[in-house]
Protein backbone atom coordinates (compact mmCIF):
# COMPACT_ATOMS: atom_id res chain seq x y z
CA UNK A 1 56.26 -7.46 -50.77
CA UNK A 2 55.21 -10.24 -48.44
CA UNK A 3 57.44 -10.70 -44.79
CA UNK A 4 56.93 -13.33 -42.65
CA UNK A 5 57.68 -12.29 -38.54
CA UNK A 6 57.48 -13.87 -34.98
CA UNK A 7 55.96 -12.14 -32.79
CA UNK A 8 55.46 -12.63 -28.79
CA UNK A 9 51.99 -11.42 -27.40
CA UNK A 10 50.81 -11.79 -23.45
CA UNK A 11 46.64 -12.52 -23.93
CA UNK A 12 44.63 -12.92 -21.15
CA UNK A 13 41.91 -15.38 -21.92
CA UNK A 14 39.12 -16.60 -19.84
CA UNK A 15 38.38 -20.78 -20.39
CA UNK A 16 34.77 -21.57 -20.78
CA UNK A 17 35.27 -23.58 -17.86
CA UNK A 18 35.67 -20.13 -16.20
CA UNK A 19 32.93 -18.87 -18.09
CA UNK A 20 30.47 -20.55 -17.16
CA UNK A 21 31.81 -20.38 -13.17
CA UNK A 22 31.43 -16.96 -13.97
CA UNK A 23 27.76 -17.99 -14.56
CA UNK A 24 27.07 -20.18 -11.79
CA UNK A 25 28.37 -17.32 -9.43
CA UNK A 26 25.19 -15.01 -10.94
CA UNK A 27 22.14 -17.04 -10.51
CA UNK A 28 20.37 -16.93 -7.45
CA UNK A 29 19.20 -20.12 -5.47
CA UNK A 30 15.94 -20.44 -8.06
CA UNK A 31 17.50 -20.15 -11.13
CA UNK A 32 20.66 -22.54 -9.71
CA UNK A 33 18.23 -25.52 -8.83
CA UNK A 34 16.89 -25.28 -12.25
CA UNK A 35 20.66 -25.46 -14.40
CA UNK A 36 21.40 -28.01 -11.33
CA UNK A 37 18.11 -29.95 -12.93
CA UNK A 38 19.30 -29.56 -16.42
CA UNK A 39 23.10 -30.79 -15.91
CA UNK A 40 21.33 -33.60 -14.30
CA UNK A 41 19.39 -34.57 -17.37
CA UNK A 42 22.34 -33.53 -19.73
CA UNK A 43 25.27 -35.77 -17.66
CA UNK A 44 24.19 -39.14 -16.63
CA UNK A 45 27.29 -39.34 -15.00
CA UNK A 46 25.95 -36.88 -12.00
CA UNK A 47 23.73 -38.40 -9.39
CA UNK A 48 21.95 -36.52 -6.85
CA UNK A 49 20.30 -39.79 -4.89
CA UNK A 50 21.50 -40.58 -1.50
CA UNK A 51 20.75 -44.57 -2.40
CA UNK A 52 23.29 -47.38 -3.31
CA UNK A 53 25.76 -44.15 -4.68
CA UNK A 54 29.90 -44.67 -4.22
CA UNK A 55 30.61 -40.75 -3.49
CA UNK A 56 32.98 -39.44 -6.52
CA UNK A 57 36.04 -38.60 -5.33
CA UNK A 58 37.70 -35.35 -6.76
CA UNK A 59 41.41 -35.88 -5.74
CA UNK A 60 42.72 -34.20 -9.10
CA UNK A 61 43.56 -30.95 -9.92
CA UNK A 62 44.01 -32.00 -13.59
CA UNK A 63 44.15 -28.84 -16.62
CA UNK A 64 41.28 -28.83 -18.73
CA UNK A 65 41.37 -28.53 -22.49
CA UNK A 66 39.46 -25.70 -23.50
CA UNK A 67 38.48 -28.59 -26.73
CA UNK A 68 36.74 -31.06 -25.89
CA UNK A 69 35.67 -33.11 -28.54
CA UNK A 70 40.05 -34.36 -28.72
CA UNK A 71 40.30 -38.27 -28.81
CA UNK A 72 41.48 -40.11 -26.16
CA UNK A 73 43.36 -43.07 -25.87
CA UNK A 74 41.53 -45.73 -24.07
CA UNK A 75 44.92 -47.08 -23.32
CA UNK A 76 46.07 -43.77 -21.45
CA UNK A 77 42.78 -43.66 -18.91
CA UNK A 78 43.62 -44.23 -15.25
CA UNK A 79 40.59 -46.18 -13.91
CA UNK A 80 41.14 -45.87 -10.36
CA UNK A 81 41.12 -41.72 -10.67
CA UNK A 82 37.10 -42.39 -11.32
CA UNK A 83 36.55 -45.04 -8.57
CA UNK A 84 36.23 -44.83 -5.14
CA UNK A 85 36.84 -46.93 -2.64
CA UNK A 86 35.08 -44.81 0.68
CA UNK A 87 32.60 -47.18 1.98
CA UNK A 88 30.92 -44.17 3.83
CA UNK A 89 29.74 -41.30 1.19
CA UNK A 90 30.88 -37.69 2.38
CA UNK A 91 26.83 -37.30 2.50
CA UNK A 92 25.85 -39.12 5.63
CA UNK A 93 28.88 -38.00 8.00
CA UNK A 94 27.48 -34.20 6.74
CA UNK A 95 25.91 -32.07 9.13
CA UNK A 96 23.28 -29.94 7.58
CA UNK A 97 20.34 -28.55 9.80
CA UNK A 98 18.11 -27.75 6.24
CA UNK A 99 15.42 -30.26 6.24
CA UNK A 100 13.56 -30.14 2.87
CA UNK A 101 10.50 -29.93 4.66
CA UNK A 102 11.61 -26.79 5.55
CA UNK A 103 10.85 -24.93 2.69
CA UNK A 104 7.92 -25.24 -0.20
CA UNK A 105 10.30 -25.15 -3.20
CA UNK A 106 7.55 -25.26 -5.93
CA UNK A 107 6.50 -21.97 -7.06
CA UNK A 108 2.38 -21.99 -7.19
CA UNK A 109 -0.02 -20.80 -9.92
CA UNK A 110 -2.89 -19.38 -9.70
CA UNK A 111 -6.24 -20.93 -11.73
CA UNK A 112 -8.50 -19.23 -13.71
CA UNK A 113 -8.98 -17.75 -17.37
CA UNK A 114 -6.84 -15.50 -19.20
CA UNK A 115 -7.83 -11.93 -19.21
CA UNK A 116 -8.64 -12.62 -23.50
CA UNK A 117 -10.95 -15.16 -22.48
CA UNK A 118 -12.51 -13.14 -19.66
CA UNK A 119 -13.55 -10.74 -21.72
CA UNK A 120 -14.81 -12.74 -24.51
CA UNK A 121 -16.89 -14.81 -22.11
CA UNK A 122 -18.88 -11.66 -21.40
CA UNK A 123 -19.40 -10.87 -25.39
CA UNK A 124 -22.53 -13.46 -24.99
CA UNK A 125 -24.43 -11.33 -23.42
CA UNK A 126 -24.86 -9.30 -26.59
CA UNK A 127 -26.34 -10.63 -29.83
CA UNK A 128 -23.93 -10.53 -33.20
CA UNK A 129 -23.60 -11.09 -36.15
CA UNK A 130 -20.51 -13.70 -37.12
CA UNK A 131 -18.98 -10.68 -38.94
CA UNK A 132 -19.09 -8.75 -35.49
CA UNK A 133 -17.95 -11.38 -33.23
CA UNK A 134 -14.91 -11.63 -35.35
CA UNK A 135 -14.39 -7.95 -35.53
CA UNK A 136 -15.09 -7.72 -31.11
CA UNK A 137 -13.12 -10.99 -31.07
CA UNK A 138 -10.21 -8.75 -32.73
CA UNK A 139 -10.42 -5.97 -31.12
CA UNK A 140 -10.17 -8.18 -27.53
CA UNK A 141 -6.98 -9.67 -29.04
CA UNK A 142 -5.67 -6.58 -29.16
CA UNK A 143 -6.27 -5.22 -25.77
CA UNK A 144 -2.94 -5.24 -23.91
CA UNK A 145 -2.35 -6.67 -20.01
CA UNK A 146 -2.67 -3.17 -18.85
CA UNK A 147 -6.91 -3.09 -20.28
CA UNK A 148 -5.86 -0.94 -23.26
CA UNK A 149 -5.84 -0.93 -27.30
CA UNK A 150 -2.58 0.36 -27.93
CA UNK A 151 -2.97 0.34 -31.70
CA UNK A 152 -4.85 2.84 -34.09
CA UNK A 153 -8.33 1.79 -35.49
CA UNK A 154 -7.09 2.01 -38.95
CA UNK A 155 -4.63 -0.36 -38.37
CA UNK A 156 -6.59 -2.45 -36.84
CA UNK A 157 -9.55 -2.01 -39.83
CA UNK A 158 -6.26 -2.92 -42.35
CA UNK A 159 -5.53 -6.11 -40.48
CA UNK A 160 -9.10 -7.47 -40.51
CA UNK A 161 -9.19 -6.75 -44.21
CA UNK A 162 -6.21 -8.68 -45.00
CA UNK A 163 -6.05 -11.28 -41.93
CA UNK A 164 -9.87 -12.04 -41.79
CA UNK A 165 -10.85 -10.94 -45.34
CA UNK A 166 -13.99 -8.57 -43.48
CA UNK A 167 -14.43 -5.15 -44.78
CA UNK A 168 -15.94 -2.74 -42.38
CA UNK A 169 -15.64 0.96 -41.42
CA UNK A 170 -14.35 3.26 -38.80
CA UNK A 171 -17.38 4.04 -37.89
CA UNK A 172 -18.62 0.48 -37.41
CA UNK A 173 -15.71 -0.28 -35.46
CA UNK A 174 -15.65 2.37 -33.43
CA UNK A 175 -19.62 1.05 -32.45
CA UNK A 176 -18.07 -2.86 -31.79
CA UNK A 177 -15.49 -0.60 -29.77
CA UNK A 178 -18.55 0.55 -27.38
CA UNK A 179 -19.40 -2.65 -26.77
CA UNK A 180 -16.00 -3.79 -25.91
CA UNK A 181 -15.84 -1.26 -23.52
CA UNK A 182 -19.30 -1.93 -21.41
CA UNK A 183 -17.38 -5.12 -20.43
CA UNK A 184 -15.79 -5.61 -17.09
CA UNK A 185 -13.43 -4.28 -15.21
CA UNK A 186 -14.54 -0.70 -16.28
CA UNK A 187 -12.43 1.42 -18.64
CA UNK A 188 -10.92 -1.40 -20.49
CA UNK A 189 -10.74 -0.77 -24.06
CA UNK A 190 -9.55 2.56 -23.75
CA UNK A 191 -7.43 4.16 -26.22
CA UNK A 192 -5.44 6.38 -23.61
CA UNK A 193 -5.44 7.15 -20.27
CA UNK A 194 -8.20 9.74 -20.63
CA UNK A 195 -10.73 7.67 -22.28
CA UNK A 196 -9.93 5.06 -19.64
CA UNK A 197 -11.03 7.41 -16.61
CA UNK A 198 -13.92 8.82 -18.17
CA UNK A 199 -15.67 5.40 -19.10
CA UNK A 200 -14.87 4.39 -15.31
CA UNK A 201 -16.47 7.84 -14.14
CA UNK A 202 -19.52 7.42 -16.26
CA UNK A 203 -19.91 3.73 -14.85
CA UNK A 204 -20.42 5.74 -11.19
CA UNK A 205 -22.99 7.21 -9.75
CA UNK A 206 -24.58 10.52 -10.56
CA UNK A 207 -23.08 13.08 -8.14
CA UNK A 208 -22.67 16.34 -9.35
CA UNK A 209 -18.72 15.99 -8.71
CA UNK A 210 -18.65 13.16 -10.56
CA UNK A 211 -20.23 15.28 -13.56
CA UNK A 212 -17.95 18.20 -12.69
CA UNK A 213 -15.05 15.81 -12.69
CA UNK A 214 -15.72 13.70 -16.37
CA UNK A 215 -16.26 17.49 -18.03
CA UNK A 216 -12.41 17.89 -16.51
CA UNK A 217 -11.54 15.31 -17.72
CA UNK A 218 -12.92 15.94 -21.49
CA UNK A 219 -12.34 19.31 -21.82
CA UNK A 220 -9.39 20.54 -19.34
CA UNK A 221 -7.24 17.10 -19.33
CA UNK A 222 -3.83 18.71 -19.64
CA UNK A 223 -4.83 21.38 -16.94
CA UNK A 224 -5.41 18.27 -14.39
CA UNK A 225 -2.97 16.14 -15.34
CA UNK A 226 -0.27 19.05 -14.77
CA UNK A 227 -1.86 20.36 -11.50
CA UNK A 228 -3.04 23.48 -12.80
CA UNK A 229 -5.64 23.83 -10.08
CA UNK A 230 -5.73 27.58 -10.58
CA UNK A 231 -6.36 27.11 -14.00
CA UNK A 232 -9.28 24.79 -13.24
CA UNK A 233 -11.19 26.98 -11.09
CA UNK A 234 -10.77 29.90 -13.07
CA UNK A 235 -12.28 28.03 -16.23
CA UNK A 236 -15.36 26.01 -14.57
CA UNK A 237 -15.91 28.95 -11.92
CA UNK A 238 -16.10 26.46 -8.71
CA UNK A 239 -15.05 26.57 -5.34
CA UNK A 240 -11.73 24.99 -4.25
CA UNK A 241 -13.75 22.67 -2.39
CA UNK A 242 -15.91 21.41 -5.06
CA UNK A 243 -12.37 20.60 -7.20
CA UNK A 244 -11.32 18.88 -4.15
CA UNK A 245 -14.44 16.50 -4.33
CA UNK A 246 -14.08 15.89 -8.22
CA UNK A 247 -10.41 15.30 -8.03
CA UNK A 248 -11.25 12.81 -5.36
CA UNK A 249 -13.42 10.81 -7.69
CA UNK A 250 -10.83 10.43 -10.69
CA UNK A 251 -8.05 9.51 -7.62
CA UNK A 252 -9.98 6.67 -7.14
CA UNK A 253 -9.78 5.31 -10.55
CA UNK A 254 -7.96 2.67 -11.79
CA UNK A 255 -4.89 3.81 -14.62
CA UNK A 256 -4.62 0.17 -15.44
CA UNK A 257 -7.99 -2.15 -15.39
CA UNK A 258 -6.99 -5.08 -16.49
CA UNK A 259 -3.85 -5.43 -13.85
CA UNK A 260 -5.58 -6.17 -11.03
CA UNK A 261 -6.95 -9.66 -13.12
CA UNK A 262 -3.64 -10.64 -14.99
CA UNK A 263 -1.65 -10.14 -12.05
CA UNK A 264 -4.33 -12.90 -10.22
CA UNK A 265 -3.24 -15.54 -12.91
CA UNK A 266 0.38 -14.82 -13.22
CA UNK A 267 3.29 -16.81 -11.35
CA UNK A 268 2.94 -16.10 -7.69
CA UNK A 269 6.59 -14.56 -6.83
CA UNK A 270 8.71 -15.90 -4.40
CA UNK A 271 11.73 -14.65 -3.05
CA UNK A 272 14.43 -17.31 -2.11
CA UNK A 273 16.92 -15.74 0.43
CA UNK A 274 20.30 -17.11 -0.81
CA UNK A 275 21.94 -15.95 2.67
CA UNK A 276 20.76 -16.05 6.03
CA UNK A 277 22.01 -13.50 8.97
CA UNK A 278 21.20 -13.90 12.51
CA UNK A 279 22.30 -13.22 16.01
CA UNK A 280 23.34 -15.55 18.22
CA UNK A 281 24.67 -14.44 21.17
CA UNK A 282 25.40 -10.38 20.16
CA UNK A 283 27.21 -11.95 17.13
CA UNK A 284 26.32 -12.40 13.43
CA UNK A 285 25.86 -15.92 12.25
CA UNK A 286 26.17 -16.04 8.21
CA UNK A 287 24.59 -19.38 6.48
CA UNK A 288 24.45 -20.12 2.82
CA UNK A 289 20.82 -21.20 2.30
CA UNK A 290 21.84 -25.43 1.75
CA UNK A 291 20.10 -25.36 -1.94
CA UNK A 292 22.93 -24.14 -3.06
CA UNK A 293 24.87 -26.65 -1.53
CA UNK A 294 23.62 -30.13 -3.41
CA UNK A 295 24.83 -33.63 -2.95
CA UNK A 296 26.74 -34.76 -6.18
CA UNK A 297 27.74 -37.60 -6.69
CA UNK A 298 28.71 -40.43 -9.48
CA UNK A 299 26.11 -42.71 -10.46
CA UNK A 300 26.65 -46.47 -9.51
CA UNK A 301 25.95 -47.73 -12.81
CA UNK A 302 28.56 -45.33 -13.84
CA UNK A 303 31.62 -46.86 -10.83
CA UNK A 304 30.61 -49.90 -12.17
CA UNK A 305 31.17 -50.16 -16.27
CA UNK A 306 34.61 -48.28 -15.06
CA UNK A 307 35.15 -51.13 -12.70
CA UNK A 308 34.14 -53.55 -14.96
CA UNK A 309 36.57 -52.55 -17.53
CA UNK A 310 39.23 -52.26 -15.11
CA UNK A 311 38.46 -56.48 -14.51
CA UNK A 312 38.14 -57.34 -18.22
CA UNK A 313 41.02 -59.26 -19.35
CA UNK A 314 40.07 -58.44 -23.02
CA UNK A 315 39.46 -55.20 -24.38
CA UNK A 316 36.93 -55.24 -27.19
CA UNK A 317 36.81 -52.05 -29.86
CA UNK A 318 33.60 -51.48 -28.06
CA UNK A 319 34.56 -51.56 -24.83
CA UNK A 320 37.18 -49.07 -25.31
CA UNK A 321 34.30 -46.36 -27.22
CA UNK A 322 32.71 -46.64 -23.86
CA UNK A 323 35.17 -46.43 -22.07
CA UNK A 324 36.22 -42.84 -23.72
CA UNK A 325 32.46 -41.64 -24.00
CA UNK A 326 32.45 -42.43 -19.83
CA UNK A 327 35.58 -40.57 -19.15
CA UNK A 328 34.19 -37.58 -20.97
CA UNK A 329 31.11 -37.28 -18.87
CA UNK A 330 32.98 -38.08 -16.01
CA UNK A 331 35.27 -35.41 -16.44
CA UNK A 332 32.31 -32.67 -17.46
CA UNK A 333 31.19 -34.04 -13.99
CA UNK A 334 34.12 -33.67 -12.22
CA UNK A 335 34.37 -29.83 -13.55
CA UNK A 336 30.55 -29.55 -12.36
CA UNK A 337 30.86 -30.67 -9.01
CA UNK A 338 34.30 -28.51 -8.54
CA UNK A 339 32.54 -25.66 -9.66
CA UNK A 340 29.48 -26.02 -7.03
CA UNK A 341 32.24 -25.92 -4.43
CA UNK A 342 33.87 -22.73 -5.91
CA UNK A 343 30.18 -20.96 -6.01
CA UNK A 344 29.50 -21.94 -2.63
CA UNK A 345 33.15 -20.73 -0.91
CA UNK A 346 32.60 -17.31 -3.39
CA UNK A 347 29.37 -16.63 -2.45
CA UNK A 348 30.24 -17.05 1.18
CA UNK A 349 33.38 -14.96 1.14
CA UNK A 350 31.36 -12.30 -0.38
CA UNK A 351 28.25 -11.99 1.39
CA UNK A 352 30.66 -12.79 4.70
CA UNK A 353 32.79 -9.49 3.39
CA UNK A 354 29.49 -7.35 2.93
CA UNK A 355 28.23 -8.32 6.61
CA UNK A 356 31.55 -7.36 8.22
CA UNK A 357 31.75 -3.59 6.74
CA UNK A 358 27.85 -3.35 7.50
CA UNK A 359 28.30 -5.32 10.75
CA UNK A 360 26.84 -1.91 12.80
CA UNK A 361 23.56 -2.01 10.71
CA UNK A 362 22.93 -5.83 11.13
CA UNK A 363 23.52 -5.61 14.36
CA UNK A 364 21.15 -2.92 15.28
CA UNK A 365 18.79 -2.58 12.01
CA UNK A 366 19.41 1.42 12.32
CA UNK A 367 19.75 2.39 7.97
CA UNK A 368 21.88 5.59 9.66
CA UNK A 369 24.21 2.74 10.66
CA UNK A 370 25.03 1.74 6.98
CA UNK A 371 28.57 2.65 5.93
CA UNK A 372 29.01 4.10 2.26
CA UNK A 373 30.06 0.83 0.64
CA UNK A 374 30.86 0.61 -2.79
CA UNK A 375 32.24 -3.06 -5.26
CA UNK A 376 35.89 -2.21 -5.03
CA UNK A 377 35.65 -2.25 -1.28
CA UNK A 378 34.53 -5.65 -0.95
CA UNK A 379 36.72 -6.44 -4.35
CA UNK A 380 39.87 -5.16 -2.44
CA UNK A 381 39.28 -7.20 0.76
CA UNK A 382 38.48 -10.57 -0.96
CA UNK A 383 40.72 -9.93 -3.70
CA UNK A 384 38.33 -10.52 -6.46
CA UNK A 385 37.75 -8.82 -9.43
CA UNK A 386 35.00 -6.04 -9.09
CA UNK A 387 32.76 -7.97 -11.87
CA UNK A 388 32.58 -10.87 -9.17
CA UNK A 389 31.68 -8.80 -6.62
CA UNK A 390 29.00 -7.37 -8.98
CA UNK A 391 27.46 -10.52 -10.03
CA UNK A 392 27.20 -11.30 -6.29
CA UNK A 393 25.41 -8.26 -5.10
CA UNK A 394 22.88 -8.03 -7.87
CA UNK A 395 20.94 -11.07 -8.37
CA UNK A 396 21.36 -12.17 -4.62
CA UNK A 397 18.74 -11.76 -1.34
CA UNK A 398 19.80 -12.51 1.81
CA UNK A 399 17.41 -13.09 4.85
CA UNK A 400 18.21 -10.40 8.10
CA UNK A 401 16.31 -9.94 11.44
CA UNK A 402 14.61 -7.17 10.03
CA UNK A 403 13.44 -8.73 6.70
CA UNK A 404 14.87 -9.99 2.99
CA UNK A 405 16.73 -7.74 1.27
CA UNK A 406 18.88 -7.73 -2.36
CA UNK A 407 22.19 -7.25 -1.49
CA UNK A 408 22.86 -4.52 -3.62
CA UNK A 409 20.50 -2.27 -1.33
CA UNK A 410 23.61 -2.07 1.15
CA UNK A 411 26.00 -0.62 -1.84
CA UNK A 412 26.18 2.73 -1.89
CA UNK A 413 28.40 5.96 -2.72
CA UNK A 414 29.67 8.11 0.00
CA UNK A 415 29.42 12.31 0.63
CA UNK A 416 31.08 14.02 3.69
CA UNK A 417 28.41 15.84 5.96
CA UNK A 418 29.00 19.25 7.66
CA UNK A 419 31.80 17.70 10.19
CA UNK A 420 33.81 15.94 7.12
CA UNK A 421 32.79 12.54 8.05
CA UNK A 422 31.42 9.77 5.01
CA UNK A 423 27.73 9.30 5.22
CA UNK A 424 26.27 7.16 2.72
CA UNK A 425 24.22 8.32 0.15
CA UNK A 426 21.34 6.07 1.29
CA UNK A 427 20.78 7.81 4.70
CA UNK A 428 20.29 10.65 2.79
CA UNK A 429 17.86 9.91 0.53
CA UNK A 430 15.68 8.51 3.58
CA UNK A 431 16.07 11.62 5.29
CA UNK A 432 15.13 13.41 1.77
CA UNK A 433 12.16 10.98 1.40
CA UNK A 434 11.11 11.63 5.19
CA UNK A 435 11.06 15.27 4.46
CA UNK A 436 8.81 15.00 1.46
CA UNK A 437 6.41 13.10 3.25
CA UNK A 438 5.86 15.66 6.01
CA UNK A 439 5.97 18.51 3.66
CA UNK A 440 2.71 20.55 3.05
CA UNK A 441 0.62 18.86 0.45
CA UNK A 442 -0.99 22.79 -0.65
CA UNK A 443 2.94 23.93 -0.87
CA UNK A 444 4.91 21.34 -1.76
CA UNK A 445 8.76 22.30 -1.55
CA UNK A 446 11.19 23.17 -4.30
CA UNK A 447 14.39 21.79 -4.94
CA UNK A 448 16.14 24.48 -3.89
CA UNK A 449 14.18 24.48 -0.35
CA UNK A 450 14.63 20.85 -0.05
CA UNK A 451 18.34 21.77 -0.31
CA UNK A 452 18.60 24.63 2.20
CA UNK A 453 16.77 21.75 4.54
CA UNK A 454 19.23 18.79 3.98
CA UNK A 455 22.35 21.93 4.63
CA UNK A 456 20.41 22.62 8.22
CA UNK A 457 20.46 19.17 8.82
CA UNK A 458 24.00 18.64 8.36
CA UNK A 459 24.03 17.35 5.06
CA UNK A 460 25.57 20.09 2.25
CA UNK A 461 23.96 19.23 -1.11
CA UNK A 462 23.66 21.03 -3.86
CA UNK A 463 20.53 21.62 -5.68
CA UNK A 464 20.90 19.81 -8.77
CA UNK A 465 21.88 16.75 -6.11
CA UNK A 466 18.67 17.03 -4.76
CA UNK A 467 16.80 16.87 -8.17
CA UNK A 468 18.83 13.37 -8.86
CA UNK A 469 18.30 11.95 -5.78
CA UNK A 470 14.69 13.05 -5.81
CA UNK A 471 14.40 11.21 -9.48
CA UNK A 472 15.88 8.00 -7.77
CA UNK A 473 13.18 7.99 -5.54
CA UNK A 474 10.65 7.97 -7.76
CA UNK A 475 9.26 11.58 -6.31
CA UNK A 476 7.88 14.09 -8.32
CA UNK A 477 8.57 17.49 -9.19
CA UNK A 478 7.13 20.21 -6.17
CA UNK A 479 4.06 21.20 -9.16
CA UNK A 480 2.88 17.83 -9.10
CA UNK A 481 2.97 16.87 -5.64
CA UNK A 482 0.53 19.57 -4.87
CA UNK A 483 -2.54 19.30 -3.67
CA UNK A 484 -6.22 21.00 -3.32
């Protein structure tokens, strides 16, 4: 049986006007100039030049509707809303100490050949057939950023068969293979990590450590690569010394041969600070770096079809198609440049929030200074949601007297030392770091001895707290931090 009901509902429902605020809010400077550049392109309405531009006044606080493709009445358009009459643009009476000679905003690239065509330069040296330059051609295709071929030779064999429509062997590709790995940097080609080392060690000179350290390598890999120097000089019968000396030749291999040349001909990074903290006077200054601040305005050609139709006596069908097409953009660009403004006051009420509970450690630079800071804080004093907050601190640098840092460094969780007083979690993972550093390399210390140490320093941890914050730190285990 089929009832028909009325029923009330409360939704909360985010507009995509908030949306894509939401969205603004998250990119950092870089990736803001660049959707700036696009809604530029996309909305002639927006103009960013300082010449012959009537400044677009924003004086309504008008409801969007979420649909925008509704008709509108030509009729029901108040002209004067999109014209302005300020002879003197809000641009030149603003006071903005950026210059943009100030900063090189294009990112540099670095010239050169790819890695691929690197090594297939040096494949002239040897003489092929056509069936073999195909085959090394192939097998240089497949040889990963890192220097190595990832894939097994009889895939590889299956994909020139059906891809190149050349038969061979695993044994004649496994000769082509050689060759491919005689070219420079040594060790790329390699199928794993231990092929890798031992074609760089056989590259070196003879030395009988560097024998002592490729028949390691061959026939005691797991031994070495898990520290098992007991092990080792119990099989080869050497002195402790003479391990020291081979394991000093492999250290100074390269795991990765081919980074060192993509990394020359990738993008050179750059870090835009989006903040800026300094001291003037024994008090902290807070800036928002002025790229994220643009000039928008509306375009002249733009103030004048309005005006134009605002003067016409007669409205033509044509006139009034324009006339709905212009409000639309005008309106996307109204949103646009309301939103900059909201991004801008956001990101300075956050960053300004951040910078006041870590006011100590800007101040004097001392990391024991930083208080145990975690989203909700700065969520409860700006009375934001945490997700803001979040968006914020994550893709966000800001420039202090002691360097550029992501904001999100300064966000951490809190533990009470031996006198009940919140320490952040950060000071003690630098004091766990420091401690691993000075630690004996021939007996490195345990978790459990790392603990006792942080409890004699004031800092009660447990064990298994250790091991996590250890992990976090990228440090390894005590068994493979030792040394010979």
């Amino acid at each position: 049986m089929l009832k028909q009901s009325l029923q009330f509902k409360l939704l909360q429902k985010l507009s995509p006007q908030q949306i894509q605020l939401m969205k603004l809010i998250q990119l950092p400077t870089q990736a803001f100039e660049q959707k700036l550049k696009q809604e530029l392109e996309e909305n002639p309405a927006l103009d960013s030049g300082k010449e012959n531009i009537d400044e677009f006044e924003n004086t309504q606080n008008d409801e969007y509707d979420d649909d925008g493709n509704d008709s509108i009445s030509a009729e029901d358009i108040n002209i004067d809303e999109y014209l302005s009459d300020d002879e003197i643009p809000n641009y030149k009476t603003h006071a903005n100490n950026y210059s943009s000679d100030d900063e090189e905003k294009h990112i540099p690239y670095a010239s050169g050949t790819s890695f691929t065509q690197h090594l297939k330069s040096q494949m002239n040296t040897f003489r092929l057939t056509e069936d073999e330059e195909i085959i090394t051609d192939f097998l240089i295709g497949s040889i990963d950023d890192s220097g190595y071929i990832r894939r097994d030779l009889l895939d590889v064999l299956d994909d020139l068969a059906f891809t190149q429509n050349i038969f061979t062997t695993i044994e004649e590709l496994e000769r082509l293979l050689n060759l491919v790995q005689q070219l420079d940097p040594a060790g790329v080609g390699a199928r794993n990590l231990k092929e890798c080392l031992i074609l760089q060690l056989k590259r070196k000179k003879e030395k009988p450590s560097r024998i002592l350290a490729i028949d390691i390598l061959v026939n005691s890999f797991e031994h070495f690569a898990k520290k098992h120097y007991k092990k080792l000089l119990q099989k080869f019968h050497i002195s402790e010394e003479q391990l020291k000396e081979a394991i000093s030749q492999i250290e100074k291999l390269n795991p990765k041969p081919g980074g060192s040349y993509v990394g020359n001909n990738k993008i050179a990074e750059q870090i835009v600070p989006d903040f800026n903290i300094r001291i003037v006077e024994g008090e902290l200054e807070l800036t928002l770096n002025s790229r994220n601040a643009p000039e928008l305005h509306v375009s002249k050609e733009y103030n004048d079809l309005m005006l134009g139709y605002k003067d016409s006596k007669e409205k033509t069908k044509s006139q009034k198609e324009a006339v709905q097409f212009i409000k639309q953009k005008l309106d996307s660009a109204k949103w646009f440049i309301d939103a900059i403004k909201q991004r801008q006051q956001t990101l300075l009420l956050n960053m300004n929030a951040i910078m006041n509970h870590q006011k100590e450690y800007f101040l004097t630079g001392d990391e024991r200074k930083l208080k145990p800071m975690i989203l909700k804080d700065i969520a409860d004093v700006i009375n934001m949601d945490v997700s803001t907050v979040s968006r914020v601190a994550n893709s966000k640098y800001v420039n202090t007297p002691y360097g550029t840092m992501l904001i999100k460094e300064f966000f951490s969780e809190s533990m009470k030392n031996d006198q009940g007083e919140d320490v952040s979690t950060r000071e003690i993972k630098n004091i766990l770091a420091t401690v691993v550093k000075e630690e004996s390399k021939k007996k490195p210390l345990t978790d459990d001895k790392l603990s006792i140490i942080l409890k004699e320093k004031g800092y009660p941890i447990a064990r298994r707290t250790v091991a996590k914050y250890r992990e976090q730190l990228d440090i390894p285990v005590a068994r493979l931090r030792k040394e010979i």
